[in-house]
C-alpha atoms as a PDB file:
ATOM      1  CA  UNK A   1      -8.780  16.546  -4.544  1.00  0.00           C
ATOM      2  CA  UNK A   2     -11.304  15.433  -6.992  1.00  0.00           C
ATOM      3  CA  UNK A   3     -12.886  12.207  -8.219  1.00  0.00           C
ATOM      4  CA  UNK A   4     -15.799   9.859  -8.532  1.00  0.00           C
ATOM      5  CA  UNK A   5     -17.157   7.558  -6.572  1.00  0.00           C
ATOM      6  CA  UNK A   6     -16.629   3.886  -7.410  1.00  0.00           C
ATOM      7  CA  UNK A   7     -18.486   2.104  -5.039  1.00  0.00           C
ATOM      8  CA  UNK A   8     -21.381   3.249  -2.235  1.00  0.00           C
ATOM      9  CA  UNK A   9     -23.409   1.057  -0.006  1.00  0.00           C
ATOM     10  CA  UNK A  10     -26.038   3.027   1.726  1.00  0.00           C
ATOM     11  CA  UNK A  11     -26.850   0.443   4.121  1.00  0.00           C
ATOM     12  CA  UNK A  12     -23.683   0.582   5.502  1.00  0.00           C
ATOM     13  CA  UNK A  13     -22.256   3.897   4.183  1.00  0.00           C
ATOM     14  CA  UNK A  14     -18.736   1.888   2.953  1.00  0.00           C
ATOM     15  CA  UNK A  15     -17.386   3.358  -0.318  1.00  0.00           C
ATOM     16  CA  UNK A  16     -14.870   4.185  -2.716  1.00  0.00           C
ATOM     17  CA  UNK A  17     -13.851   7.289  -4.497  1.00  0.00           C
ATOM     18  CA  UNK A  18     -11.341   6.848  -7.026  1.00  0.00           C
ATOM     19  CA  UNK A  19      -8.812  10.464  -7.148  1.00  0.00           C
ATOM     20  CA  UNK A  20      -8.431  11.942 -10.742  1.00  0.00           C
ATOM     21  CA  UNK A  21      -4.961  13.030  -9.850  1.00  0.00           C
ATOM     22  CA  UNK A  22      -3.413   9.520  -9.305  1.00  0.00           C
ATOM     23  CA  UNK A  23      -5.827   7.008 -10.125  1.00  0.00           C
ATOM     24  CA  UNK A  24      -5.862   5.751  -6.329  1.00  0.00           C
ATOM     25  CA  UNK A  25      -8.107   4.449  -4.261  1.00  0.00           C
ATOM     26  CA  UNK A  26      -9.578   5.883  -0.818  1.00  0.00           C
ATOM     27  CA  UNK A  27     -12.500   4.748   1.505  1.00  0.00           C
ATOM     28  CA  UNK A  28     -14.996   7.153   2.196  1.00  0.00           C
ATOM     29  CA  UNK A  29     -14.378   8.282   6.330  1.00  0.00           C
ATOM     30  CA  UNK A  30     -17.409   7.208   8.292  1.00  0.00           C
ATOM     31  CA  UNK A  31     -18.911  10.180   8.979  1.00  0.00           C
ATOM     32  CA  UNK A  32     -17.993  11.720   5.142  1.00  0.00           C
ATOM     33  CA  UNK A  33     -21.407  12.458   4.522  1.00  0.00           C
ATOM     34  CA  UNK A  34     -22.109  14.257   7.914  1.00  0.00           C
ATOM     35  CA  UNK A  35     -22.294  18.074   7.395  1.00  0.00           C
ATOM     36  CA  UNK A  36     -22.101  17.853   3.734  1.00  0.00           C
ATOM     37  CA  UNK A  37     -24.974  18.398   0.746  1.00  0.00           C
ATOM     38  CA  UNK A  38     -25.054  14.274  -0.081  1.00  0.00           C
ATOM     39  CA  UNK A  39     -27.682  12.525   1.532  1.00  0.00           C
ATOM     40  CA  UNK A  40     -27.021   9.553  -0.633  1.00  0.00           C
ATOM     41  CA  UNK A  41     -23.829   8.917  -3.556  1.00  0.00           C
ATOM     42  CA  UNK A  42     -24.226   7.340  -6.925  1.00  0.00           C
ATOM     43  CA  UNK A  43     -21.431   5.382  -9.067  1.00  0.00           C
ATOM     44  CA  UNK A  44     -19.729   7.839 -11.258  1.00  0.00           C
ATOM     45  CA  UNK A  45     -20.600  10.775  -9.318  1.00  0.00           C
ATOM     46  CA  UNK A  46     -17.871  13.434  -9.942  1.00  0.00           C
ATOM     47  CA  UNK A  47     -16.974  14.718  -6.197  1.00  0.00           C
ATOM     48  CA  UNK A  48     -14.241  16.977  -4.435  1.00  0.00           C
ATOM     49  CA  UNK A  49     -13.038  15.522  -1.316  1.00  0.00           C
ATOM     50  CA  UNK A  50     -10.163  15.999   1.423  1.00  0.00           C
ATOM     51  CA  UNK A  51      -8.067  13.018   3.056  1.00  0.00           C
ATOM     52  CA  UNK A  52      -8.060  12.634   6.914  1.00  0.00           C
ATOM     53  CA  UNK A  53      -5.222  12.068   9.097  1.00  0.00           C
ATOM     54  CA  UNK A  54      -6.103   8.295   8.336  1.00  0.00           C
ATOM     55  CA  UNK A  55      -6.114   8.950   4.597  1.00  0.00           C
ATOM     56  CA  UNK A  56      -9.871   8.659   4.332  1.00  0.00           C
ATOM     57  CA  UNK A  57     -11.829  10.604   1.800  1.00  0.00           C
ATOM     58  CA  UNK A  58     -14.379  13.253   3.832  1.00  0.00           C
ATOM     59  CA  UNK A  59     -15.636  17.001   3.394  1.00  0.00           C
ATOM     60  CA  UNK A  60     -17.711  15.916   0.274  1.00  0.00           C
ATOM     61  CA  UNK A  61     -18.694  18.879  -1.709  1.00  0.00           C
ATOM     62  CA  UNK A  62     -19.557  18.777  -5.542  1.00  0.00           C
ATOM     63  CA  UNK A  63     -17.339  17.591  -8.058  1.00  0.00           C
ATOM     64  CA  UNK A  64     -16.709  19.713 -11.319  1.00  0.00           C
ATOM     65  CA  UNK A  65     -16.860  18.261 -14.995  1.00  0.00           C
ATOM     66  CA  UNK A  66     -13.761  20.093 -15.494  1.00  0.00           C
ATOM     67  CA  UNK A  67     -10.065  18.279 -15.756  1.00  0.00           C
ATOM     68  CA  UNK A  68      -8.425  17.762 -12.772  1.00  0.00           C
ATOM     69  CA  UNK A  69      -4.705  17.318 -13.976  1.00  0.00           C
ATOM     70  CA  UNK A  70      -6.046  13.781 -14.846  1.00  0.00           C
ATOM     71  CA  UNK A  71      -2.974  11.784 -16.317  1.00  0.00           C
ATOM     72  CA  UNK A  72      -4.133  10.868 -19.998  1.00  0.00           C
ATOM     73  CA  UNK A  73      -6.679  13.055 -20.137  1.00  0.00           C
ATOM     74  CA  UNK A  74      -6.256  15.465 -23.544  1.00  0.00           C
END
């Protein structure tokens, strides 16, 4: 899955990464970051994620600039 990150609060590593594919909504996993290249996330950063058995974004690599079946997009 692919999307960018809406929110990110470093102090307490809560976020939200909004999916290209259907516009939802999923918190970042508490340990997303571990293992990955992201020390830190920006709004609008363009990331590919997985979900966890809780539905929880984690497994953070680099997004691509490239369409993602996002609905609208032309």
């Amino acid at each position: 899955m692919q999307g960018v990150i809406k929110s990110y609060d470093p102090s307490s590593g809560d976020g939200v990464i909004m999916c290209d594919t259907d516009m939802a909504d999923y918190d970042l996993a508490a340990d997303a970051l571990e293992g990955s290249i992201f020390r830190m996330l920006r709004q609008g950063q363009r990331i590919v994620f997985v979900l966890d058995a809780d539905g929880r974004a984690t497994e953070l690599r680099l997004g691509s600039e490239i369409d993602m079946k996002t609905p609208g997009y032309e």
